[in-house]
PDB file of N, CA and C in Angstrom:
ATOM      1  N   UNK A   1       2.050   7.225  -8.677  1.00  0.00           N
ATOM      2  CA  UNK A   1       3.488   7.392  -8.543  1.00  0.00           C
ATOM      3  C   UNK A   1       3.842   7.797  -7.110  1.00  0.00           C
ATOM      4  N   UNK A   2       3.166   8.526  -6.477  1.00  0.00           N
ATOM      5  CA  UNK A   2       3.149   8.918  -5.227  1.00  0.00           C
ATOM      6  C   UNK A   2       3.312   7.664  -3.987  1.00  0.00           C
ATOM      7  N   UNK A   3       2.173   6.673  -4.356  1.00  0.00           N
ATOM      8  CA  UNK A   3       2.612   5.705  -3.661  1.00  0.00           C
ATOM      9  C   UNK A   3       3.384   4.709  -3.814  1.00  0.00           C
ATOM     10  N   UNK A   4       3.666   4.648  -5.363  1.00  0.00           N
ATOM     11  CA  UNK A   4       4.769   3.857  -5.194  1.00  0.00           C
ATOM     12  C   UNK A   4       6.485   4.550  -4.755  1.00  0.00           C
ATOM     13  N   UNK A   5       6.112   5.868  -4.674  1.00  0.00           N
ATOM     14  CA  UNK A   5       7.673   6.321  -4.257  1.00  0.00           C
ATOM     15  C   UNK A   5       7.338   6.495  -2.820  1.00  0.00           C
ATOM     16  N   UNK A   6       6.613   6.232  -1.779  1.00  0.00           N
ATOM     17  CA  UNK A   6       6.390   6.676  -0.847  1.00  0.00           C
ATOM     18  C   UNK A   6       7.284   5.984   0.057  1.00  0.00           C
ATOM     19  N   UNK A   7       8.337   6.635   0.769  1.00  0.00           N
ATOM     20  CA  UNK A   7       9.024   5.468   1.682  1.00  0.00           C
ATOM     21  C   UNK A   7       8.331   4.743   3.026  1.00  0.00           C
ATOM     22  N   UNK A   8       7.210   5.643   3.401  1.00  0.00           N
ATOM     23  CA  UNK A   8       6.556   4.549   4.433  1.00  0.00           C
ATOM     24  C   UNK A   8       5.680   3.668   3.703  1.00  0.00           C
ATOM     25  N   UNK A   9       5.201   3.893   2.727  1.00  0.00           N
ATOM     26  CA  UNK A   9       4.340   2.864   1.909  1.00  0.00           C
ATOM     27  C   UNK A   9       5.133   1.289   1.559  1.00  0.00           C
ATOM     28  N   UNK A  10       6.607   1.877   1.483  1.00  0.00           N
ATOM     29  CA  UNK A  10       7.675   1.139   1.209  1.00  0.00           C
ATOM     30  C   UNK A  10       8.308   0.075   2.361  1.00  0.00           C
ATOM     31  N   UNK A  11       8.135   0.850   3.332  1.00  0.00           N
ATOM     32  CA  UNK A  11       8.791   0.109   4.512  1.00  0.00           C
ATOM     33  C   UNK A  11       7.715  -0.671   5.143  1.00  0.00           C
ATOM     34  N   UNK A  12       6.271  -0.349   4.482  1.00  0.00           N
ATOM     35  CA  UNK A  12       4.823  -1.148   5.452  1.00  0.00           C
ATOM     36  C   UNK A  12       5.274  -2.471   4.334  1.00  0.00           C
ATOM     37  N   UNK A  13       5.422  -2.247   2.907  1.00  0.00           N
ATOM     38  CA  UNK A  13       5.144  -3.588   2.418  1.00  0.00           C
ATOM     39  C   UNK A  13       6.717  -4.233   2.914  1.00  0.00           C
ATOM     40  N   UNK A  14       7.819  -3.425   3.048  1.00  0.00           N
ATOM     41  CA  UNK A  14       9.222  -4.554   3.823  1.00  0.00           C
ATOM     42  C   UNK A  14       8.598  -5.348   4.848  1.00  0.00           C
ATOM     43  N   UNK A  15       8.225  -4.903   5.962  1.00  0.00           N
ATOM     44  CA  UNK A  15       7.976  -5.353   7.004  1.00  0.00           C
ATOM     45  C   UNK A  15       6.225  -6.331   6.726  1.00  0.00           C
ATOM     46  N   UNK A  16       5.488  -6.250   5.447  1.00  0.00           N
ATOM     47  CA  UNK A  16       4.906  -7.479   5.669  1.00  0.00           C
ATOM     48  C   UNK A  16       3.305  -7.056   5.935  1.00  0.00           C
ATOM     49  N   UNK A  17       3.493  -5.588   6.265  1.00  0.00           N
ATOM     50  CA  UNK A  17       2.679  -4.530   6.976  1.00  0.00           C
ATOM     51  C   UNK A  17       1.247  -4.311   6.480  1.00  0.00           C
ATOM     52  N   UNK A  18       0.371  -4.835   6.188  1.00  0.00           N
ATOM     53  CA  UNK A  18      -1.085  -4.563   5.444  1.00  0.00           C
ATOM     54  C   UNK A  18      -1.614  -3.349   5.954  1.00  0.00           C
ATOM     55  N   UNK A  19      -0.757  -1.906   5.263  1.00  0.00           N
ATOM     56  CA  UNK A  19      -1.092  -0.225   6.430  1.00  0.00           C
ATOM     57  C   UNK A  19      -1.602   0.570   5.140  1.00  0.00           C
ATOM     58  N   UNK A  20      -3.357   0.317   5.531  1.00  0.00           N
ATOM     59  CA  UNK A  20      -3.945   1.207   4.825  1.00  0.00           C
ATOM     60  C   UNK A  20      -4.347   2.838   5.114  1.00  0.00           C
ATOM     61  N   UNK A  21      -3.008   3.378   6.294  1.00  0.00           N
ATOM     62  CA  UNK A  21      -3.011   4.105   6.511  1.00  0.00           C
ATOM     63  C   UNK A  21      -2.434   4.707   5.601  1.00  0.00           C
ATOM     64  N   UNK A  22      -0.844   4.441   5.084  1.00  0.00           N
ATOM     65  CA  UNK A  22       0.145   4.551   4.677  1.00  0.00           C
ATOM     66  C   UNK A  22      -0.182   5.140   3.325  1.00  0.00           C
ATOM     67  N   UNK A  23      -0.919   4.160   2.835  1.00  0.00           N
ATOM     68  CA  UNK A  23      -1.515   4.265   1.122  1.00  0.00           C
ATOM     69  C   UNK A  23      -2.420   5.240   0.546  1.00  0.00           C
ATOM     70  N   UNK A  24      -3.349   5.452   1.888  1.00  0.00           N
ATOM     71  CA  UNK A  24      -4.040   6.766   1.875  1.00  0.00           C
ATOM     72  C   UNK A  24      -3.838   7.864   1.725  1.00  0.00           C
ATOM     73  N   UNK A  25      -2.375   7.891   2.897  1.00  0.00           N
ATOM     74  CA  UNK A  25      -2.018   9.108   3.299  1.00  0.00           C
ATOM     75  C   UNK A  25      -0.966   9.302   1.792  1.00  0.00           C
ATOM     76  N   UNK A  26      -0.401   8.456   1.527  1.00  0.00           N
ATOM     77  CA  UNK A  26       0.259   8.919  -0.209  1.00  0.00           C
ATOM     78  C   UNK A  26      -0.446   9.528  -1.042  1.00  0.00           C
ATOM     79  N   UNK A  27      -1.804   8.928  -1.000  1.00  0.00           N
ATOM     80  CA  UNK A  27      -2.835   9.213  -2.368  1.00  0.00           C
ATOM     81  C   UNK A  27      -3.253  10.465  -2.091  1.00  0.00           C
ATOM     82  N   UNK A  28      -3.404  10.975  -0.710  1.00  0.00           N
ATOM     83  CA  UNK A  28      -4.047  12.335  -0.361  1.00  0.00           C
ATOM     84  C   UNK A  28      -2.558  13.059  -0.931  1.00  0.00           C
ATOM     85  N   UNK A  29      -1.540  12.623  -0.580  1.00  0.00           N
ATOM     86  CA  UNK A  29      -0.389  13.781  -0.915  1.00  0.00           C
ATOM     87  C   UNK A  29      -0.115  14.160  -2.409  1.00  0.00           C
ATOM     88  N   UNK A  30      -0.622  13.085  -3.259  1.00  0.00           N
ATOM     89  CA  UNK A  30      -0.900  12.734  -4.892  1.00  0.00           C
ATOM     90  C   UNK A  30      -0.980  13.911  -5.708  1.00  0.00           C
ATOM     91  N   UNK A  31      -1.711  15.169  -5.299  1.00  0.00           N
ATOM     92  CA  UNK A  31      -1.645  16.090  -5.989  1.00  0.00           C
ATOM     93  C   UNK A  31      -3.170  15.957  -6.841  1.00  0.00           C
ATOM     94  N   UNK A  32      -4.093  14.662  -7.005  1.00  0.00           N
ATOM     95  CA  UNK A  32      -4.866  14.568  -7.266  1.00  0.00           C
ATOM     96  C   UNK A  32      -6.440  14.990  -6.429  1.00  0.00           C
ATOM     97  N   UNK A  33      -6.733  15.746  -7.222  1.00  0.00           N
ATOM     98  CA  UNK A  33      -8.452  16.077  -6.383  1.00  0.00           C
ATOM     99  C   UNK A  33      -9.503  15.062  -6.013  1.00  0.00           C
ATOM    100  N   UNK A  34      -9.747  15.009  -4.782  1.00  0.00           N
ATOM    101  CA  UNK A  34     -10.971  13.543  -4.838  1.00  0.00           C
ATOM    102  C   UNK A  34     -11.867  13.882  -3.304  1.00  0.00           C
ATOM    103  N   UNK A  35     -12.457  13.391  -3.462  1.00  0.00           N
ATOM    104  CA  UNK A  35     -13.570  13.481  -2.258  1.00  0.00           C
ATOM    105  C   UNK A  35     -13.152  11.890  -1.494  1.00  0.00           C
ATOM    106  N   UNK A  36     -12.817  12.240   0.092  1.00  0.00           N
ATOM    107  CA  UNK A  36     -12.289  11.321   0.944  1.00  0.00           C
ATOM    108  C   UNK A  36     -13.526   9.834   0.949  1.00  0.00           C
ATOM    109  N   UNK A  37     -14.717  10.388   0.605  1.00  0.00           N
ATOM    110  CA  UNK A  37     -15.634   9.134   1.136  1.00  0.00           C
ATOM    111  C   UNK A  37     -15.765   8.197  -0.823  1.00  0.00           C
ATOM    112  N   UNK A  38     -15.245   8.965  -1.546  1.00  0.00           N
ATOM    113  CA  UNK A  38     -14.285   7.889  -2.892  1.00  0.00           C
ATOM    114  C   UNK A  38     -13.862   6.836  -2.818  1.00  0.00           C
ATOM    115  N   UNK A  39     -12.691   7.051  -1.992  1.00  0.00           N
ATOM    116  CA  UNK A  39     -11.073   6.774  -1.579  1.00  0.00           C
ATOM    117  C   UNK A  39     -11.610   4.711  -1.141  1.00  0.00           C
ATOM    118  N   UNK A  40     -11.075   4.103  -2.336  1.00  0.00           N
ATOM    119  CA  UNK A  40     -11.296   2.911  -2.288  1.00  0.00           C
ATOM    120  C   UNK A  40      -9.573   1.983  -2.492  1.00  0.00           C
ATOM    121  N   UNK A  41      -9.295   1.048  -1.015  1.00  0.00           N
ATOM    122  CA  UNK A  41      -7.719   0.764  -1.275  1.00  0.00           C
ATOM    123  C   UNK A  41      -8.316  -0.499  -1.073  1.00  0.00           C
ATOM    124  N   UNK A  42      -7.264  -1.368  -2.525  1.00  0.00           N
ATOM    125  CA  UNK A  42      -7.056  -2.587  -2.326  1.00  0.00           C
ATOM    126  C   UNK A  42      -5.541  -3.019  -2.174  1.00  0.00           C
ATOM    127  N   UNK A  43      -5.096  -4.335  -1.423  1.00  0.00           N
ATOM    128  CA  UNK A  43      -4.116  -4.696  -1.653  1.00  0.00           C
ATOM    129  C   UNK A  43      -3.932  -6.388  -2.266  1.00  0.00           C
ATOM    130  N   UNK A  44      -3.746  -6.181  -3.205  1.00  0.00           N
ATOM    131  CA  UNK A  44      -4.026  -8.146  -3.827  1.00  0.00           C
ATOM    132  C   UNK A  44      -5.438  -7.814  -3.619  1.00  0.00           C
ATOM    133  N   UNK A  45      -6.028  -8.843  -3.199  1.00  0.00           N
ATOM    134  CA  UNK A  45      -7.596  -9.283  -3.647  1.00  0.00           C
ATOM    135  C   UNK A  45      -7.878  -8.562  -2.083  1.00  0.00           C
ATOM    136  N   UNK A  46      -7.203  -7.994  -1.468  1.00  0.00           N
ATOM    137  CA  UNK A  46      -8.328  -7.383   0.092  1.00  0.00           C
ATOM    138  C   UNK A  46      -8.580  -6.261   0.155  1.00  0.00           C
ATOM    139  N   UNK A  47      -9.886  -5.983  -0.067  1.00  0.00           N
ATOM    140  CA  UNK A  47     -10.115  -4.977   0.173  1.00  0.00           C
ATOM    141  C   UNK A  47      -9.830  -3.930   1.619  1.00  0.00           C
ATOM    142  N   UNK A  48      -9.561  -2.819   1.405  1.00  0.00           N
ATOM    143  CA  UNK A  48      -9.051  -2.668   2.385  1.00  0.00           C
ATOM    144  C   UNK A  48      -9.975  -1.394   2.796  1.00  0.00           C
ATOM    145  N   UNK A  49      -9.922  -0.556   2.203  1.00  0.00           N
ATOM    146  CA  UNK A  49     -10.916   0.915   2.529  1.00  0.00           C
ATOM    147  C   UNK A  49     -12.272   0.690   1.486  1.00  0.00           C
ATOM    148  N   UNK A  50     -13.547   1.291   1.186  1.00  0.00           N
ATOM    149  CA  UNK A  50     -13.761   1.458   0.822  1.00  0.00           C
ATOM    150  C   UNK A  50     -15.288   2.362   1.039  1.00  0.00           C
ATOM    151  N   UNK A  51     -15.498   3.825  -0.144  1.00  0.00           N
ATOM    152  CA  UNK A  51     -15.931   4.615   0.511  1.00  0.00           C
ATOM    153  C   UNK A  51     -15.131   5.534   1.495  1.00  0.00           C
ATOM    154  N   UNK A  52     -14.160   5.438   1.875  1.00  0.00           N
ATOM    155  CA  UNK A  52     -13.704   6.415   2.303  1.00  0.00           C
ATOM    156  C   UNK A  52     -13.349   5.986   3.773  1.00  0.00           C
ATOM    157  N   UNK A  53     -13.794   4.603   4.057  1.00  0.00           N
ATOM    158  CA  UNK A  53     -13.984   4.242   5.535  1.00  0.00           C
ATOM    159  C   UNK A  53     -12.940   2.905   5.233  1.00  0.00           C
ATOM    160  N   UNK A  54     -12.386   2.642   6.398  1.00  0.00           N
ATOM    161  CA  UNK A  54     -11.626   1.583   6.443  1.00  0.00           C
ATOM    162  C   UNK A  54     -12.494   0.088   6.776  1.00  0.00           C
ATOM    163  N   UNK A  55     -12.214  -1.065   6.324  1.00  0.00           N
ATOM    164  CA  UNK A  55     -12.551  -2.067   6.415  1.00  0.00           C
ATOM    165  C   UNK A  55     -12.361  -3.138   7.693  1.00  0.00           C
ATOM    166  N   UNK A  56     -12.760  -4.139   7.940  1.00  0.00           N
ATOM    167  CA  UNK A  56     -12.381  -5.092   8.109  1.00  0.00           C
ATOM    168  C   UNK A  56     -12.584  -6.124   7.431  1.00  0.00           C
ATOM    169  N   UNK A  57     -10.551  -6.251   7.482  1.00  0.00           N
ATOM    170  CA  UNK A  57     -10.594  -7.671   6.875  1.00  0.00           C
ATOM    171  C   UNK A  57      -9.302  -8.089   7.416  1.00  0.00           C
ATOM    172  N   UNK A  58      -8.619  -9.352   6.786  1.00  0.00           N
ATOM    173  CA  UNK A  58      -8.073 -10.610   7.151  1.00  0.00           C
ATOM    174  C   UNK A  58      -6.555 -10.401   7.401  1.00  0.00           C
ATOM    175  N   UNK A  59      -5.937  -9.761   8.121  1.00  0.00           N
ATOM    176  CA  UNK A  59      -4.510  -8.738   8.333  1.00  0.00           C
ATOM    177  C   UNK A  59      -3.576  -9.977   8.214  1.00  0.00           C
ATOM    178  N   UNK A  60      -3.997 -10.934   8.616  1.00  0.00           N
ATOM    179  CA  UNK A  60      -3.036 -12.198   8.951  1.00  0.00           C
ATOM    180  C   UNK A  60      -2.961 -12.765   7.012  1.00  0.00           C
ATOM    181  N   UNK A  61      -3.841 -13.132   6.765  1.00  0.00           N
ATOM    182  CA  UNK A  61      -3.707 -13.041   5.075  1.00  0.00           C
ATOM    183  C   UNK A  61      -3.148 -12.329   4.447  1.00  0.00           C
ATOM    184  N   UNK A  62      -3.211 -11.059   4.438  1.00  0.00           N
ATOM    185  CA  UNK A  62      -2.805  -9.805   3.547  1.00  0.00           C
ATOM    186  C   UNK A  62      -1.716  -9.793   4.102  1.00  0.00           C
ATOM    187  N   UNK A  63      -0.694  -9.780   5.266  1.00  0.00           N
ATOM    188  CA  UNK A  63       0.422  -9.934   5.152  1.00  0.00           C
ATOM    189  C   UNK A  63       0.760 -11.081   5.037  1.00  0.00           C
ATOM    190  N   UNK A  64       0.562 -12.299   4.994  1.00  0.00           N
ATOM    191  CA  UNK A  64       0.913 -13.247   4.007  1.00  0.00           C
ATOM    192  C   UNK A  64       1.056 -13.213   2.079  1.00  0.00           C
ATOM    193  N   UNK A  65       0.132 -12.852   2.192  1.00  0.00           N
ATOM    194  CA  UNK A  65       0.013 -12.456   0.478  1.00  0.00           C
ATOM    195  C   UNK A  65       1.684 -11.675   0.692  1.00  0.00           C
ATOM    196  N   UNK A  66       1.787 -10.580   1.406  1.00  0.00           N
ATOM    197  CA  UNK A  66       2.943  -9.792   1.424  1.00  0.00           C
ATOM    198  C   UNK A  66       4.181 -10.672   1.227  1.00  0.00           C
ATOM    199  N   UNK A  67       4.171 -11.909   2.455  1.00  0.00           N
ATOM    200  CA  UNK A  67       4.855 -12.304   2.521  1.00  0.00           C
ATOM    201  C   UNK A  67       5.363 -13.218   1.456  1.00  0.00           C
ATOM    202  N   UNK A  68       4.290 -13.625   0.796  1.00  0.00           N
ATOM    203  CA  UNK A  68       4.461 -14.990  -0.252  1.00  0.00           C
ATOM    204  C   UNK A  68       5.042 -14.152  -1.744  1.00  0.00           C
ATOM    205  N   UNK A  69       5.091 -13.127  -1.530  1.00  0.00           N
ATOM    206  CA  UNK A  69       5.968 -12.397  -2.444  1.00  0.00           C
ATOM    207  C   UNK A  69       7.307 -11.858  -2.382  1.00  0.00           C
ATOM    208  N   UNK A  70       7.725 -12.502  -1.080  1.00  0.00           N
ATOM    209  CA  UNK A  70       9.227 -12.298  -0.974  1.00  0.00           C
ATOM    210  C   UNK A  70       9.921 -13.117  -0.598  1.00  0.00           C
ATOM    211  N   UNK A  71      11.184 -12.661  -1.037  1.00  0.00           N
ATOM    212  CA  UNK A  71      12.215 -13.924  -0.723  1.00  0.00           C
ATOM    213  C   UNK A  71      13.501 -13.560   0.152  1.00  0.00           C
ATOM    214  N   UNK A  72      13.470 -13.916   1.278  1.00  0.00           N
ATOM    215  CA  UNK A  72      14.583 -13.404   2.108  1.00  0.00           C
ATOM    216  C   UNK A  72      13.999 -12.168   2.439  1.00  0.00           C
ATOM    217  N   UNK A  73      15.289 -10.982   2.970  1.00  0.00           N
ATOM    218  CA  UNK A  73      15.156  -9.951   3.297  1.00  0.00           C
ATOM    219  C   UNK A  73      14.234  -8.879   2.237  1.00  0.00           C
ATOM    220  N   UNK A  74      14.314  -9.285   1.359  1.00  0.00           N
ATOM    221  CA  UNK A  74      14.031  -8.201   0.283  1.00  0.00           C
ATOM    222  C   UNK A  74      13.057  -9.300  -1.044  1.00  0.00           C
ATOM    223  N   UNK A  75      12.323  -7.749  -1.010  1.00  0.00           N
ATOM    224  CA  UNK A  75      11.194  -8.417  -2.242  1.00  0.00           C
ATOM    225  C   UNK A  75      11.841  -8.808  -3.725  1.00  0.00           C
ATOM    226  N   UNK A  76      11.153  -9.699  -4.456  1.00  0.00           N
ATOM    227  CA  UNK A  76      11.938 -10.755  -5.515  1.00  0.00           C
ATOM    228  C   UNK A  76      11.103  -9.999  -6.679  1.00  0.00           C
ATOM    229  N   UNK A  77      11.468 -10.376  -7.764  1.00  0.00           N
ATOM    230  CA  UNK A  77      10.572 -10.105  -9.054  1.00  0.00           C
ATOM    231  C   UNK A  77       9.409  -9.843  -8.823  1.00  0.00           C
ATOM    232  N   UNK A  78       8.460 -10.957  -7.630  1.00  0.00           N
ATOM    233  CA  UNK A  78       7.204 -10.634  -7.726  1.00  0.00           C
ATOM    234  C   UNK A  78       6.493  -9.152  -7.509  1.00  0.00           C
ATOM    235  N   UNK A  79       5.468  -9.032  -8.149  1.00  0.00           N
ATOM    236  CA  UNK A  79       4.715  -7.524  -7.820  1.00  0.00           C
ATOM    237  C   UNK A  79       3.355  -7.909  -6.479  1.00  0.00           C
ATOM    238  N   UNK A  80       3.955  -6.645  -6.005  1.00  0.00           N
ATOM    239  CA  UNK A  80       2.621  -6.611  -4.756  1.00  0.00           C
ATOM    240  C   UNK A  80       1.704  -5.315  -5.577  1.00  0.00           C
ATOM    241  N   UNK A  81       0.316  -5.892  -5.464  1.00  0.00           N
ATOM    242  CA  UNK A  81      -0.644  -4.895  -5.952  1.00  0.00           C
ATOM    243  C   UNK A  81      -1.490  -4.023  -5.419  1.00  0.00           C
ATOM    244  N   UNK A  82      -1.031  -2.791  -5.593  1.00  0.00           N
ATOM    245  CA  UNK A  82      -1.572  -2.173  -4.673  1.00  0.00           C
ATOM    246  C   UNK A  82      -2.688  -1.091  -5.716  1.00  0.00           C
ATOM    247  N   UNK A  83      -4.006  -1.092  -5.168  1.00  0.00           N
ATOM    248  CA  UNK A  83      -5.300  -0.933  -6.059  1.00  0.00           C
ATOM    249  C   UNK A  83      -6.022   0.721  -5.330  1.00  0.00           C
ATOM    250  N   UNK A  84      -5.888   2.001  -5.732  1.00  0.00           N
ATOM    251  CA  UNK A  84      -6.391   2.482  -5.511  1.00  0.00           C
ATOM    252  C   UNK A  84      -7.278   3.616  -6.514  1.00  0.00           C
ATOM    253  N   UNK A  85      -8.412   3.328  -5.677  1.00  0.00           N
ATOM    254  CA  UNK A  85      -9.764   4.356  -6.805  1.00  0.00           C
ATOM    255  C   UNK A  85     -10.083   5.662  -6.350  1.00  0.00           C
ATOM    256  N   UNK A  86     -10.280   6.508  -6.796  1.00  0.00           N
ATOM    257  CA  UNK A  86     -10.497   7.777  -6.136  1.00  0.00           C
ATOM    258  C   UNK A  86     -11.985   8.396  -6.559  1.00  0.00           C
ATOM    259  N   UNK A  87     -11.967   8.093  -7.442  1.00  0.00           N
ATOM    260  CA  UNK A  87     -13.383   8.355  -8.111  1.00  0.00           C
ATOM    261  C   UNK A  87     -14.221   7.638  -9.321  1.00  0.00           C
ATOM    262  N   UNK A  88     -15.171   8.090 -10.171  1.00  0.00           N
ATOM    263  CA  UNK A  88     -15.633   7.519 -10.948  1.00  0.00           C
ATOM    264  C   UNK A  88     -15.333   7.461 -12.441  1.00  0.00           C
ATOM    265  N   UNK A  89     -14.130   8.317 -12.410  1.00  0.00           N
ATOM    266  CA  UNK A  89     -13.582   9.083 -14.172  1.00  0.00           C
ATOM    267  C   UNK A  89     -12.788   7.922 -14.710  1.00  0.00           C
ATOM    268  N   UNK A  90     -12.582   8.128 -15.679  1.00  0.00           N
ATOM    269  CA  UNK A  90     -11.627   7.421 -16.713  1.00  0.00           C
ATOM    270  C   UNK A  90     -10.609   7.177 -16.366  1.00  0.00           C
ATOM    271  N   UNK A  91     -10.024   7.698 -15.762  1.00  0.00           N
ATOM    272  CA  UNK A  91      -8.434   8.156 -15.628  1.00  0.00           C
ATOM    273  C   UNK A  91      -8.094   6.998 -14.952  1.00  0.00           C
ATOM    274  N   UNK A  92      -6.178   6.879 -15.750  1.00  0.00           N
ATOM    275  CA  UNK A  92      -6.037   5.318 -14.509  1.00  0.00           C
ATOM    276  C   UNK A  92      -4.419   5.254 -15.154  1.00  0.00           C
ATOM    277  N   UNK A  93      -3.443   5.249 -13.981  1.00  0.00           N
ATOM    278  CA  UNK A  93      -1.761   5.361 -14.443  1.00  0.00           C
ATOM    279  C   UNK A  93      -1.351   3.566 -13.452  1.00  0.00           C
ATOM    280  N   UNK A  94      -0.463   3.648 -13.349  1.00  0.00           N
ATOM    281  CA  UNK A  94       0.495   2.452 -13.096  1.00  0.00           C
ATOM    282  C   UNK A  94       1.987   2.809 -12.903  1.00  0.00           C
ATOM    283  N   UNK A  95       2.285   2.303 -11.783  1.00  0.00           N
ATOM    284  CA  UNK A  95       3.927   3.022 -11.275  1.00  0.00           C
ATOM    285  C   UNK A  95       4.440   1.879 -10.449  1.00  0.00           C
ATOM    286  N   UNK A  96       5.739   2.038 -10.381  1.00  0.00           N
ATOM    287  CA  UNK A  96       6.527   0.276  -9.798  1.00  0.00           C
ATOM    288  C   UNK A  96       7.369   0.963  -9.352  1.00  0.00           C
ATOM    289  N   UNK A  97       7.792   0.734  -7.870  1.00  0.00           N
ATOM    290  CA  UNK A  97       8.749   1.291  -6.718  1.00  0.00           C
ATOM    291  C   UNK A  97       9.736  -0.082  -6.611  1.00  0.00           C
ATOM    292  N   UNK A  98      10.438   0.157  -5.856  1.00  0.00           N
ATOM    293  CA  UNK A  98      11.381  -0.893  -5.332  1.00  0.00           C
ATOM    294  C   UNK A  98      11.703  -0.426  -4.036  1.00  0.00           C
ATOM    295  N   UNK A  99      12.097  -1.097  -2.916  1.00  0.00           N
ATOM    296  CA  UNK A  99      12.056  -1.353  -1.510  1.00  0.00           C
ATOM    297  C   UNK A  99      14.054  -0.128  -1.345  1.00  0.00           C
ATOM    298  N   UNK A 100      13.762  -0.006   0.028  1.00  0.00           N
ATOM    299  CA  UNK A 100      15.022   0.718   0.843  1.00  0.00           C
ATOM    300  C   UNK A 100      15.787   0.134   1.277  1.00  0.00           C
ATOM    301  N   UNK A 101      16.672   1.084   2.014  1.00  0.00           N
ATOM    302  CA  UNK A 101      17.802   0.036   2.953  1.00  0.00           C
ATOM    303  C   UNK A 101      17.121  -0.762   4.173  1.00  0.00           C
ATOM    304  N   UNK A 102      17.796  -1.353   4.598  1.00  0.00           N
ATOM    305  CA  UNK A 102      17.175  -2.267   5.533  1.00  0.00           C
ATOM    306  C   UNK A 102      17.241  -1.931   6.976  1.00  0.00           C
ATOM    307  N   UNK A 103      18.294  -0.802   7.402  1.00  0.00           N
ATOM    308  CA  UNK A 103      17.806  -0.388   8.749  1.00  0.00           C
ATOM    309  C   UNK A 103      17.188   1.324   8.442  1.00  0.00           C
ATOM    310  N   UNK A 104      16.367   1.518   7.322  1.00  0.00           N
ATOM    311  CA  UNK A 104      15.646   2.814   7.384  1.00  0.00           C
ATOM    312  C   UNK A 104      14.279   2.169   7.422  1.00  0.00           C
ATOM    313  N   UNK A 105      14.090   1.128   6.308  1.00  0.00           N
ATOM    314  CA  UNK A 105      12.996  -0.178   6.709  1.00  0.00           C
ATOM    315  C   UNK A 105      12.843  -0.562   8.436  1.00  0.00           C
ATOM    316  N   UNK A 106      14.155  -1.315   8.951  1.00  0.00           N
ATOM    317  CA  UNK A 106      13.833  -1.658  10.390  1.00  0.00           C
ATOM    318  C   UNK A 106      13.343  -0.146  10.919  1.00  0.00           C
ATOM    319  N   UNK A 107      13.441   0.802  10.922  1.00  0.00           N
ATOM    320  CA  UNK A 107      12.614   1.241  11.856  1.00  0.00           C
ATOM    321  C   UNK A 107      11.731   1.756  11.497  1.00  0.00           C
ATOM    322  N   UNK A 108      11.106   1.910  10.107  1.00  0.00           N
ATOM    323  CA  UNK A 108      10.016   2.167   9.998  1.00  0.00           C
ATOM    324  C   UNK A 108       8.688   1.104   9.963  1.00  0.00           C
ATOM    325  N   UNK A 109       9.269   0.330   9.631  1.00  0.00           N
ATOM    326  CA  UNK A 109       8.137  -1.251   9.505  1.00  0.00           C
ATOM    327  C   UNK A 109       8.192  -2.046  11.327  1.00  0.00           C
ATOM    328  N   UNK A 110       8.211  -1.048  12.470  1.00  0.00           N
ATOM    329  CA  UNK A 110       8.067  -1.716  13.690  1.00  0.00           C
ATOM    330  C   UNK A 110       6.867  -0.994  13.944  1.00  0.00           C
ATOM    331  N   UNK A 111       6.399  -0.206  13.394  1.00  0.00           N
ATOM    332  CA  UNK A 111       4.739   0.352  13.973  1.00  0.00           C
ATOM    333  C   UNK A 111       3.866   0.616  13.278  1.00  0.00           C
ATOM    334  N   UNK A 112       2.495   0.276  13.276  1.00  0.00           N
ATOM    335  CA  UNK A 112       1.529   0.547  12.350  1.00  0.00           C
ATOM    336  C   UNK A 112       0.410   0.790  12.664  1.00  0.00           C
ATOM    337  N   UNK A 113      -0.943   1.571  11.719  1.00  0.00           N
ATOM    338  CA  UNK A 113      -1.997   2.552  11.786  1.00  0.00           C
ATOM    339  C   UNK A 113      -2.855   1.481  13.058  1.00  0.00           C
TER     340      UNK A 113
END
């Protein structure tokens, strides 16, 4: 829930933004206990962190994926998936945000991790 209410989490996917900074830094604010070298982020099928360490992968894709889920200024029905693991337990919730205004977006989606 954390990241989906997160407004920079919000303004990385406006702007298109593949910021696995953003997603991290929600999940640490989560209120949930976890050990940082856990901390596994996907977005759609890219992996993005995992172990606790950030990845490389395909930025030009993953904001496409971003992109191929919106229409115009603002995101459409489609869902962007955003995948994060923290540990090895059972436990597992699901939460759906919706996007901001568009010049609190413009200036937050002009810089990234």
């Amino acid at each position: 829930k954390t990241i989906a209410g997160s407004s920079l989490v919000k303004s990385a996917i406006f702007g298109r933004d593949p910021n696995w900074g953003r997603i991290a830094g929600a999940a640490g604010r989560a209120g949930v206990k976890f050990e940082q070298e856990q901390l596994q982020i996907k977005l759609g099928d890219f992996l993005m962190m995992e172990n606790g360490q950030p990845l490389d992968f395909d930025r030009a894709a993953a904001s496409e994926y971003l992109k191929q889920r919106a229409a115009g200024e603002y995101l459409k029905d489609d869902t962007v998936l955003i995948s994060v693991k923290v540990g090895d337990g059972v436990g597992s919730g699901k939460a759906w945000g919706c996007d901001l205004s568009y010049d609190y977006v413009k200036i937050n989606a002009e810089y990234t991790t």
